[in-house]
C-alpha atoms as a PDB file:
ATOM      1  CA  UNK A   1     172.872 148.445 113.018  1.00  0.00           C
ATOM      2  CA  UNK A   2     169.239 150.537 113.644  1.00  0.00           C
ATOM      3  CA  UNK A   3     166.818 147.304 114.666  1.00  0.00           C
ATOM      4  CA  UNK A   4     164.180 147.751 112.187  1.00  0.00           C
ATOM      5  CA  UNK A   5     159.533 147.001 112.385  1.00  0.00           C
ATOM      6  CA  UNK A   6     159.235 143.730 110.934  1.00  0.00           C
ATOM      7  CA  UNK A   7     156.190 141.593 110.745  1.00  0.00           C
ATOM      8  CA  UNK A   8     155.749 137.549 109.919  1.00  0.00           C
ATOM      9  CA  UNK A   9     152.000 136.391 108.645  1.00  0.00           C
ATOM     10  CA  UNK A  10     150.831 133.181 108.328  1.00  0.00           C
ATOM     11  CA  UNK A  11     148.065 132.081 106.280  1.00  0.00           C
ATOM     12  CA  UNK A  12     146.500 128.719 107.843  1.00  0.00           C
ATOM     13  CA  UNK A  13     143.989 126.761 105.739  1.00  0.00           C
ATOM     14  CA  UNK A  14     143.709 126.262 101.872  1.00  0.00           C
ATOM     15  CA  UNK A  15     144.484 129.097  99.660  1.00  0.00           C
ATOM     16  CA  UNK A  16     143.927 128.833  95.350  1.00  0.00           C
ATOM     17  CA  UNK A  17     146.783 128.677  93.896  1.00  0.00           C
ATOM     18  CA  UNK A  18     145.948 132.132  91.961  1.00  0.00           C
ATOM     19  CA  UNK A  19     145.584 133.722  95.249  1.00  0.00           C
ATOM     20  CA  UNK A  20     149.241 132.603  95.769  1.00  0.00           C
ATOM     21  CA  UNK A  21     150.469 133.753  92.726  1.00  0.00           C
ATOM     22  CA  UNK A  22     149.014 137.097  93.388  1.00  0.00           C
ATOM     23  CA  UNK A  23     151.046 137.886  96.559  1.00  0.00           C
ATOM     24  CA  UNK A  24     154.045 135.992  94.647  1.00  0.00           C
ATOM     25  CA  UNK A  25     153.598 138.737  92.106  1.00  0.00           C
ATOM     26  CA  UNK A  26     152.880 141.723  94.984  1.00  0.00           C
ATOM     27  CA  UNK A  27     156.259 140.501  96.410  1.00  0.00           C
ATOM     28  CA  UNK A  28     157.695 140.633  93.463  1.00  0.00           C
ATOM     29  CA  UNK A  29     156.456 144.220  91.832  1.00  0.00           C
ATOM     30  CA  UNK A  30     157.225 145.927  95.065  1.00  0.00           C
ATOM     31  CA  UNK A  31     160.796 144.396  95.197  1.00  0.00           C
ATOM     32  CA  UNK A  32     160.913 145.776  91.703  1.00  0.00           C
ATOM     33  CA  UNK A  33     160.211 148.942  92.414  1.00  0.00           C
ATOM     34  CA  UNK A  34     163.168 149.143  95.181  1.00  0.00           C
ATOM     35  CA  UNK A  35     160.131 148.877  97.984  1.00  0.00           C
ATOM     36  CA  UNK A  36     161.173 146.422 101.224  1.00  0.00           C
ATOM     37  CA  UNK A  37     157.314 146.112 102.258  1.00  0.00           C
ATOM     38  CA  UNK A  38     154.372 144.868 100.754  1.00  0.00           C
ATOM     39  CA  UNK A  39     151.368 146.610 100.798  1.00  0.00           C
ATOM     40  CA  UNK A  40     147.630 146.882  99.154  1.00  0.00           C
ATOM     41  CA  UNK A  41     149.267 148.682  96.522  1.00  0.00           C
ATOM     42  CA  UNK A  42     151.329 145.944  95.161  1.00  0.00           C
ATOM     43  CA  UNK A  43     148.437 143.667  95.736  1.00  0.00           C
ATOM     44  CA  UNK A  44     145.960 145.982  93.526  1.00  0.00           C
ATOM     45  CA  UNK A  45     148.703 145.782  90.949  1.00  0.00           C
ATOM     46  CA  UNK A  46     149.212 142.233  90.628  1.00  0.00           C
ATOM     47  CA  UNK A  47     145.679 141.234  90.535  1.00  0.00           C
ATOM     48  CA  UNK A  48     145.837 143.804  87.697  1.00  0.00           C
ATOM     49  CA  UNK A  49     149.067 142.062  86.299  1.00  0.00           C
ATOM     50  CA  UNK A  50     147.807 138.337  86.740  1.00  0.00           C
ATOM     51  CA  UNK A  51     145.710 137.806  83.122  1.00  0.00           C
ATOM     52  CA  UNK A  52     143.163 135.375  85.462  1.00  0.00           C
ATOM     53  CA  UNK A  53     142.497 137.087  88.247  1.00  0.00           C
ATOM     54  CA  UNK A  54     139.255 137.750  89.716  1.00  0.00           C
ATOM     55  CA  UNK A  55     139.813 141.001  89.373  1.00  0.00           C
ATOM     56  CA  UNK A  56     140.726 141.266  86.096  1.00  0.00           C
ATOM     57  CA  UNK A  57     137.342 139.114  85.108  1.00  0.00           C
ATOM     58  CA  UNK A  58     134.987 141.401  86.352  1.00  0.00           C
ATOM     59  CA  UNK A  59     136.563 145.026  85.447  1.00  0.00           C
ATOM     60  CA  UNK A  60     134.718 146.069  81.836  1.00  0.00           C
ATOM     61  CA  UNK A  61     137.093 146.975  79.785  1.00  0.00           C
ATOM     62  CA  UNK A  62     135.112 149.722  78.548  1.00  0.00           C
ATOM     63  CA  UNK A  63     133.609 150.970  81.530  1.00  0.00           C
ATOM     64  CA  UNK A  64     134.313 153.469  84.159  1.00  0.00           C
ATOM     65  CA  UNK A  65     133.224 152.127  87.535  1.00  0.00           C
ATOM     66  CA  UNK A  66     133.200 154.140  90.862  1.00  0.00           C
ATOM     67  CA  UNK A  67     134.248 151.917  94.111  1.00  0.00           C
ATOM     68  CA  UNK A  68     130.615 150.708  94.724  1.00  0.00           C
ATOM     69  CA  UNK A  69     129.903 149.930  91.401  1.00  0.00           C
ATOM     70  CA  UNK A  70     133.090 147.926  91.239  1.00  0.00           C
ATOM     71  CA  UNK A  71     132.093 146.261  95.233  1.00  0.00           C
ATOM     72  CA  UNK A  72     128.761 145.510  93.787  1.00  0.00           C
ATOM     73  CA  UNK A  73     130.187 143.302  90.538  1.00  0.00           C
ATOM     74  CA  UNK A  74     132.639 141.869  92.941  1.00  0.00           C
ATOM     75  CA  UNK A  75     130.356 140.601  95.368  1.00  0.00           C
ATOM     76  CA  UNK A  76     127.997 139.137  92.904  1.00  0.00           C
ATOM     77  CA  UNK A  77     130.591 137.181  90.743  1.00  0.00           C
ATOM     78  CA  UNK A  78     131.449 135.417  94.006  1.00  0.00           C
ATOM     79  CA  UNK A  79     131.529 131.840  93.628  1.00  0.00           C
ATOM     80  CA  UNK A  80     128.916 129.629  95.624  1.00  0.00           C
ATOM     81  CA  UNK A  81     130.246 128.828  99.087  1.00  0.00           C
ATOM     82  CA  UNK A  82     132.199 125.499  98.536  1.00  0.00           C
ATOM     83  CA  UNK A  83     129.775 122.180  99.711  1.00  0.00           C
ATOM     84  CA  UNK A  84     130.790 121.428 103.044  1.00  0.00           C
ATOM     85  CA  UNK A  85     132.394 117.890 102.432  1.00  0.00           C
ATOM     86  CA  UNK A  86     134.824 119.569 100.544  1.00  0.00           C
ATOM     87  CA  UNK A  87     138.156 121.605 101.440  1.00  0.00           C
ATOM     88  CA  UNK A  88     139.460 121.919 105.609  1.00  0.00           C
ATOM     89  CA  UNK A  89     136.805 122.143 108.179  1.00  0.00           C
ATOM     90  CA  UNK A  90     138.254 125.456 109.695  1.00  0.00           C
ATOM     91  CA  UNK A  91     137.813 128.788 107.489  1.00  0.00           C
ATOM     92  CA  UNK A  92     141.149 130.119 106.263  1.00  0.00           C
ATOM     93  CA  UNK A  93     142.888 132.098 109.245  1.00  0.00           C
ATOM     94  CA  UNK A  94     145.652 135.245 109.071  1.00  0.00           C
ATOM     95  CA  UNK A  95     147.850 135.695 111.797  1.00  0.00           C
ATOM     96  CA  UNK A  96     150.253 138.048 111.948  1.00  0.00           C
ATOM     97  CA  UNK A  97     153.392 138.945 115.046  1.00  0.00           C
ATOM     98  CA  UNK A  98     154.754 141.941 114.928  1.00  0.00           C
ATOM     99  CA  UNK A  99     158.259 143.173 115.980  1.00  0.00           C
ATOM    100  CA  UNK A 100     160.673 145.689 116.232  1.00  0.00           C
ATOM    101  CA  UNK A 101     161.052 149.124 117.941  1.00  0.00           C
ATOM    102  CA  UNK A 102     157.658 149.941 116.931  1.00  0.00           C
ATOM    103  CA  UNK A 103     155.664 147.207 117.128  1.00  0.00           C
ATOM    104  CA  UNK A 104     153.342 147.980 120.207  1.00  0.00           C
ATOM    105  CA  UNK A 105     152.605 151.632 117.964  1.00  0.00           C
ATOM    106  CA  UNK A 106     151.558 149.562 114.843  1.00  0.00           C
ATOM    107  CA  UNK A 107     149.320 147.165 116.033  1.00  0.00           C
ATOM    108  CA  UNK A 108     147.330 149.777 117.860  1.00  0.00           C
ATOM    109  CA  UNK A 109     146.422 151.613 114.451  1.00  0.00           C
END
């Protein structure tokens, strides 16, 4: 059996639960569609999928928006930064190892 590029990330610190749902939903459209990665493709689709996401709360429905327009809205329907007594005391962290034949190749891009 061909040893294959795999990758394990870990998310440390407190994520929404919509967040969660979102890549539960990526996971789950790209399985769907006979992919065995995930990628921002499946993510832009479930946020477009999931009735409550952010994204789907600030896209007009009757408006055509170029990539800065859309940037713009999204940056200001941020909420305010959470009060400081509240949540963990570290900001949320991504790590990700990488493996496989081609692992040194990938993380260089």
């Amino acid at each position: 059996m061909t040893e294959r590029d795999n990758s394990i990330t870990t998310i440390t610190g407190w994520m929404p639960p919509g967040a969660e749902r979102i890549l539960q939903l990526a996971a789950q459209i790209s399985a769907e569609r006979g992919y065995n990665y995930l990628a921002d493709e499946h993510l832009l689709l479930a946020m477009l999928d999931h009735e409550r996401s952010f994204l789907r709360r600030i896209w007009p429905a009757d408006a055509e928006l170029t990539v800065d327009q859309l940037r713009e809205k999204a940056i200001a329907a941020l909420p305010p930064v959470q009060r400081p007594e509240t949540g963990p005391t570290a900001p949320v962290h991504v790590e990700t190892e990488w493996f496989g034949p081609h692992a040194d190749e990938i993380t260089r891009r």
